[in-house]
PDB file of N, CA and C in Angstrom:
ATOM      1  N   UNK A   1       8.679  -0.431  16.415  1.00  0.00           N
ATOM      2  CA  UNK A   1       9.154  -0.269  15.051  1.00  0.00           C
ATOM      3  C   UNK A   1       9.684   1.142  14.853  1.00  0.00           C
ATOM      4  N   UNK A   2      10.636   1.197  14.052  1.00  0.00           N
ATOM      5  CA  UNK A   2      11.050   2.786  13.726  1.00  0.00           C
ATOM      6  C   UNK A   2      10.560   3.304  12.878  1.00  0.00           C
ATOM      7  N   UNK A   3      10.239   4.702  13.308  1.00  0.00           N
ATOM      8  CA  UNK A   3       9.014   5.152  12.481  1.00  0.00           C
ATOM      9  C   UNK A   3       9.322   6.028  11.014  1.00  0.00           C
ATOM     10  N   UNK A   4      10.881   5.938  10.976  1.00  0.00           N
ATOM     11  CA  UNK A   4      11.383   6.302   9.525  1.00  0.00           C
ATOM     12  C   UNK A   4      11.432   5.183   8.335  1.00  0.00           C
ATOM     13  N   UNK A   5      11.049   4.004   8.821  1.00  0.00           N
ATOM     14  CA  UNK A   5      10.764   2.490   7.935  1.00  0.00           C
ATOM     15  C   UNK A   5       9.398   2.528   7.657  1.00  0.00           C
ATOM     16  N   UNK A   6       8.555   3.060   8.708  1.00  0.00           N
ATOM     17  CA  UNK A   6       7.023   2.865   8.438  1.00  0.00           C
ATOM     18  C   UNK A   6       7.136   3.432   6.941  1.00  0.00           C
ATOM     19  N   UNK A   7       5.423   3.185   6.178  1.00  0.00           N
ATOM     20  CA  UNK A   7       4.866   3.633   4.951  1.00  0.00           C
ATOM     21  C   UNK A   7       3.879   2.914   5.205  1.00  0.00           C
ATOM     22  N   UNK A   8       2.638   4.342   4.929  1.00  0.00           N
ATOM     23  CA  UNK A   8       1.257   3.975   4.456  1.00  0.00           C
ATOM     24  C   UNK A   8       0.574   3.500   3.350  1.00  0.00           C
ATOM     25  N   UNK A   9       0.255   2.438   2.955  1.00  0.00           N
ATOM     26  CA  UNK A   9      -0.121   2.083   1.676  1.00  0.00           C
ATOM     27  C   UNK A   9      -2.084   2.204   1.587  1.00  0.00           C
ATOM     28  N   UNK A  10      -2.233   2.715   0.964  1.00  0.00           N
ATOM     29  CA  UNK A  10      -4.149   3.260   0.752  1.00  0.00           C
ATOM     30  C   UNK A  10      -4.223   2.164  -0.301  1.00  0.00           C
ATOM     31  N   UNK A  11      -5.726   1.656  -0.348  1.00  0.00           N
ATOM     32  CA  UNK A  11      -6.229   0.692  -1.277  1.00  0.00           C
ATOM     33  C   UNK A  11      -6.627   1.880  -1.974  1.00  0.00           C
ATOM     34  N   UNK A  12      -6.683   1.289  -3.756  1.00  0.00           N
ATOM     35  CA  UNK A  12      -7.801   2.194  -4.580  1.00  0.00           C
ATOM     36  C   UNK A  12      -9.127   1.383  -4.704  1.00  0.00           C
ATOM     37  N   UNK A  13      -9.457   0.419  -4.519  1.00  0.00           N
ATOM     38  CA  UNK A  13     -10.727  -0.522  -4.035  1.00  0.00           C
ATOM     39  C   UNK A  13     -10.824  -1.028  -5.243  1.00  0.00           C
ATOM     40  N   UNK A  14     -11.669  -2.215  -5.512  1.00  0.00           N
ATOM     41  CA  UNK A  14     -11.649  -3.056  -6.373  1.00  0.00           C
ATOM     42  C   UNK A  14     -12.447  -2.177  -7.743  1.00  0.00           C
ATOM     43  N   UNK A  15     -12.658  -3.255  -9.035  1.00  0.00           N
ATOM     44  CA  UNK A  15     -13.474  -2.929 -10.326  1.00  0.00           C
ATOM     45  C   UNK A  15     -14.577  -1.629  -9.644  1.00  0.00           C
ATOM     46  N   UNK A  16     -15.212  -2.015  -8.482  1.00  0.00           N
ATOM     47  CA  UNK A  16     -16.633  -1.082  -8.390  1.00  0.00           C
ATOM     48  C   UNK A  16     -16.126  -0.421  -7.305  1.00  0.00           C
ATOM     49  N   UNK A  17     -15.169  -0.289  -6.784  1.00  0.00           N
ATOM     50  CA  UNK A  17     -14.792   0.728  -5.773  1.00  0.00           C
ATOM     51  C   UNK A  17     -14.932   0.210  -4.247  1.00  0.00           C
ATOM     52  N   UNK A  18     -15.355  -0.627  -4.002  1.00  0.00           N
ATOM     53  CA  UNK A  18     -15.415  -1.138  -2.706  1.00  0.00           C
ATOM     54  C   UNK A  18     -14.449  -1.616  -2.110  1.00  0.00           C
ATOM     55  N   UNK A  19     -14.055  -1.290  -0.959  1.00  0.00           N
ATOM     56  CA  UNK A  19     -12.554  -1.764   0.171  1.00  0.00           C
ATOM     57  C   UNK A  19     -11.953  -0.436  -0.402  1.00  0.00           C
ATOM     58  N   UNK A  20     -12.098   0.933  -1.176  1.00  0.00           N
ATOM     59  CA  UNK A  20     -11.317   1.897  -1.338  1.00  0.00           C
ATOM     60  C   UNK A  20     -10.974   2.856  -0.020  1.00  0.00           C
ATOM     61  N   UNK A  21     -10.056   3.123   0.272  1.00  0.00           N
ATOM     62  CA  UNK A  21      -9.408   3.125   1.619  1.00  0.00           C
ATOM     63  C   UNK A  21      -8.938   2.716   2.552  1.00  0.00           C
ATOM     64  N   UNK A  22      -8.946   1.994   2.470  1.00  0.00           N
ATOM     65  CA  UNK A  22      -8.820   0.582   3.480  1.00  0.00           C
ATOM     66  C   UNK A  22      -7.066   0.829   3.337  1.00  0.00           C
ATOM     67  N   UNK A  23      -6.191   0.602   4.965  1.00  0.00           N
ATOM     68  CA  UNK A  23      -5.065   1.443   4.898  1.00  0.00           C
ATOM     69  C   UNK A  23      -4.346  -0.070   5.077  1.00  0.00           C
ATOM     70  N   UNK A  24      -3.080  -0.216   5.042  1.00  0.00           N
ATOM     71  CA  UNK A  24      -1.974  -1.501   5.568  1.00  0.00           C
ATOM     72  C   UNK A  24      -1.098  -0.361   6.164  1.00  0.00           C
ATOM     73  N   UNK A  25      -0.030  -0.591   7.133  1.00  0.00           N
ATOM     74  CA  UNK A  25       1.077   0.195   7.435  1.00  0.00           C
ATOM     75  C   UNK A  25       1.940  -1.177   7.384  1.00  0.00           C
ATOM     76  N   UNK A  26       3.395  -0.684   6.616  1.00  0.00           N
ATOM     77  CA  UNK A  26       4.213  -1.857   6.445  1.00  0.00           C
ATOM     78  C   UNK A  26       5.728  -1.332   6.390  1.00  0.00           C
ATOM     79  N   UNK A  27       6.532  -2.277   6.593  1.00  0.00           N
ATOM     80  CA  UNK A  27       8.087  -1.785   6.952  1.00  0.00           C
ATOM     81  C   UNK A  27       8.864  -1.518   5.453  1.00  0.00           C
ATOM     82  N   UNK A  28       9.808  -0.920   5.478  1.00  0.00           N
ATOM     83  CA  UNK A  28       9.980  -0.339   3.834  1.00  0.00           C
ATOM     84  C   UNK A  28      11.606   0.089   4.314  1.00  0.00           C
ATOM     85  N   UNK A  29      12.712  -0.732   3.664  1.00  0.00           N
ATOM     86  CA  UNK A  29      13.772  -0.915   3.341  1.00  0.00           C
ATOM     87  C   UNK A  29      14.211   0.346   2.141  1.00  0.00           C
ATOM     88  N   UNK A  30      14.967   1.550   2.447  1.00  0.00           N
ATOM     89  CA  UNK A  30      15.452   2.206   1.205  1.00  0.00           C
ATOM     90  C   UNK A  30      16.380   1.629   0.578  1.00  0.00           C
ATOM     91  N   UNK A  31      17.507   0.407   0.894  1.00  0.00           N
ATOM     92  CA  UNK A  31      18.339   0.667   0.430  1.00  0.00           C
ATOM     93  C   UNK A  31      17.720  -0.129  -1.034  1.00  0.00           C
ATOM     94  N   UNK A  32      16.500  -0.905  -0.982  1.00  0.00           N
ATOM     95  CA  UNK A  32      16.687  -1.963  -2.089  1.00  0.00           C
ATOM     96  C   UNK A  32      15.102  -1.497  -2.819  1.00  0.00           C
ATOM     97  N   UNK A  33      15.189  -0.024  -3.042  1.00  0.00           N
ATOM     98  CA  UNK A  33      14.240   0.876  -3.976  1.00  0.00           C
ATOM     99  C   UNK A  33      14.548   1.016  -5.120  1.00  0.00           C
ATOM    100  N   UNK A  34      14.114   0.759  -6.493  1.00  0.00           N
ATOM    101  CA  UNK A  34      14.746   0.670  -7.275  1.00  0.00           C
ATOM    102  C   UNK A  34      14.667   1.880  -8.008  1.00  0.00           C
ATOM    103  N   UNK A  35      13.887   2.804  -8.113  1.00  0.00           N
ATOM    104  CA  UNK A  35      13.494   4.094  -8.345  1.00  0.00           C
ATOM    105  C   UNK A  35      13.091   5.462  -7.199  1.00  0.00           C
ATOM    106  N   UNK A  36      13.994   6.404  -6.959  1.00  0.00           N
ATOM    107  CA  UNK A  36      13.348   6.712  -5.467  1.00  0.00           C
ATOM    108  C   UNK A  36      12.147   8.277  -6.557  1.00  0.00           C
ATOM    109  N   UNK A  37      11.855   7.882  -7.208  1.00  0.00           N
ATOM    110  CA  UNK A  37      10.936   9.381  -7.801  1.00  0.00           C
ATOM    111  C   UNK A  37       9.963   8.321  -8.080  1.00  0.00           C
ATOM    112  N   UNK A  38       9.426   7.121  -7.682  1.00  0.00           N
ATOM    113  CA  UNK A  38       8.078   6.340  -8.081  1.00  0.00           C
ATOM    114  C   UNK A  38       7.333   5.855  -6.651  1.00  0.00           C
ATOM    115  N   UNK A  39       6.226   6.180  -6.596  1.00  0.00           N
ATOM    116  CA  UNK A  39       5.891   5.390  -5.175  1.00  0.00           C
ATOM    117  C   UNK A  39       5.357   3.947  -5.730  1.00  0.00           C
ATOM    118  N   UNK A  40       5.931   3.342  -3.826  1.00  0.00           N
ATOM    119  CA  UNK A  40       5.372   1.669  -4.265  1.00  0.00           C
ATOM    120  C   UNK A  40       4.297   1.470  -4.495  1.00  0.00           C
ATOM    121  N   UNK A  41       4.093   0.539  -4.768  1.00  0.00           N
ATOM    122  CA  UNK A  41       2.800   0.187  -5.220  1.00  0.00           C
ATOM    123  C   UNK A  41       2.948  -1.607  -5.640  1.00  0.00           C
ATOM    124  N   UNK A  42       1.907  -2.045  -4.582  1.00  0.00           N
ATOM    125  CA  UNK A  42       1.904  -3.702  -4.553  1.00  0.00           C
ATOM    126  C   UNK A  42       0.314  -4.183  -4.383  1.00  0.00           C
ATOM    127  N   UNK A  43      -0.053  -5.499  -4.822  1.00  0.00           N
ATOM    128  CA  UNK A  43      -1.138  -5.966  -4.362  1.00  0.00           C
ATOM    129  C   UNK A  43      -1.323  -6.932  -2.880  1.00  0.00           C
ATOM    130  N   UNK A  44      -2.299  -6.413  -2.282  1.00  0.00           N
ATOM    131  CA  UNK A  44      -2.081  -6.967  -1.010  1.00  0.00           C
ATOM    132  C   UNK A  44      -3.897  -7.659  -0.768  1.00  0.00           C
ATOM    133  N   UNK A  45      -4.055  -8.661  -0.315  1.00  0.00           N
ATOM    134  CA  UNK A  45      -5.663  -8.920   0.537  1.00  0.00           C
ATOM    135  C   UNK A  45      -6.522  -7.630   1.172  1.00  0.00           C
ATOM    136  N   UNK A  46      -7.306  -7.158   0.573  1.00  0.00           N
ATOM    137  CA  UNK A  46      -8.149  -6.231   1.414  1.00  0.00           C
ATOM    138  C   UNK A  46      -9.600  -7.040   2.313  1.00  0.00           C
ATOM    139  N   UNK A  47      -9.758  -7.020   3.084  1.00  0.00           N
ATOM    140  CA  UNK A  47     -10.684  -7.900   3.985  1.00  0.00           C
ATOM    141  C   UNK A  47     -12.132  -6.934   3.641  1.00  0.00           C
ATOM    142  N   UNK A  48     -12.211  -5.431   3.460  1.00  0.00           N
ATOM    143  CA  UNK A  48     -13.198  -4.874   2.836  1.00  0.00           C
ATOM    144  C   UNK A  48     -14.087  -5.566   1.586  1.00  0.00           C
ATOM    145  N   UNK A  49     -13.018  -5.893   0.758  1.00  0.00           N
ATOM    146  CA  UNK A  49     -13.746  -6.217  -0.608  1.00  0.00           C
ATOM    147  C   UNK A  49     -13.535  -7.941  -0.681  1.00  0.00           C
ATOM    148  N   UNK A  50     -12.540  -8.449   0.221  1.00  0.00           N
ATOM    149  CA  UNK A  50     -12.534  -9.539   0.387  1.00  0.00           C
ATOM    150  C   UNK A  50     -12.088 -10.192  -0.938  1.00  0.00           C
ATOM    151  N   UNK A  51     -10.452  -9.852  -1.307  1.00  0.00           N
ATOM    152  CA  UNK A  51     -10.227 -10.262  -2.309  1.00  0.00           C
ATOM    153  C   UNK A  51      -9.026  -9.545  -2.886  1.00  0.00           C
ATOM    154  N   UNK A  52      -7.805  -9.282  -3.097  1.00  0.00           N
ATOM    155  CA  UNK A  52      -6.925  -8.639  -3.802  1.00  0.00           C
ATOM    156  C   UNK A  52      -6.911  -7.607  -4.554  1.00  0.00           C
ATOM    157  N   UNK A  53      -6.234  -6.458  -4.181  1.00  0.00           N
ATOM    158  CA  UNK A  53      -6.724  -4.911  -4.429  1.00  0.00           C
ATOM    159  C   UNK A  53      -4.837  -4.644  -4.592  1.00  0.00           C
ATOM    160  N   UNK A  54      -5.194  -3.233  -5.116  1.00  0.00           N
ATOM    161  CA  UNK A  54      -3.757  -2.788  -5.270  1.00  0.00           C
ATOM    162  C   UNK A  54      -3.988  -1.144  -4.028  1.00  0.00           C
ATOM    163  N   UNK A  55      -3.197  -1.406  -3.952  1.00  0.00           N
ATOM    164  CA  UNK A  55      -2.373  -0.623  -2.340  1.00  0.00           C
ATOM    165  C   UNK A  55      -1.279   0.029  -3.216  1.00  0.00           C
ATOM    166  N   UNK A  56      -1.749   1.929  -3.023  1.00  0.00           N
ATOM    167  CA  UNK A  56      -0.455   2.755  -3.274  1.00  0.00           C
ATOM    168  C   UNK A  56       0.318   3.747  -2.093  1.00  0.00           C
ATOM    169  N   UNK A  57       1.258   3.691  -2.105  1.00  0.00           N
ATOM    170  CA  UNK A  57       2.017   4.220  -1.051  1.00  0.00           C
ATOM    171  C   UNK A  57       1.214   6.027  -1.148  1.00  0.00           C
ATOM    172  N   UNK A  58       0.888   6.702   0.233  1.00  0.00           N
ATOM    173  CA  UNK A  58       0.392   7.492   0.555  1.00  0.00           C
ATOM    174  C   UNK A  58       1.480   8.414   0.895  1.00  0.00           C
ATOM    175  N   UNK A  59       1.696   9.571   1.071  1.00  0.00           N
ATOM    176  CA  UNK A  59       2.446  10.598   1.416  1.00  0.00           C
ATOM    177  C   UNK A  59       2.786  11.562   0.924  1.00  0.00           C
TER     178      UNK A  59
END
């Protein structure tokens, strides 16, 4: 993979904080950013808390 597409996305962990850290690395397209002064930010499965967490882009 090319490593100018990579992006780290960090969990903030669920209601009580658990799965917080918990990392994804995922491929990331500039041309179709719709704001480049906001980081992403998506919900993804965390296997920590076992259950859907929101993941913010790190950097």
């Amino acid at each position: 993979m090319s490593q100018d597409l990579l992006i780290k996305l960090v969990s903030v962990g669920d209601s009580k904080g658990v799965g917080k850290g918990h990392t994804y690395y995922v491929r990331y397209n500039n041309k179709t950013k719709k704001d480049p002064s906001k980081k992403l930010e998506m919900k993804k499965f965390n296997p920590v808390a076992k259950k859907h967490t929101v993941y913010k882009q790190k950097k």
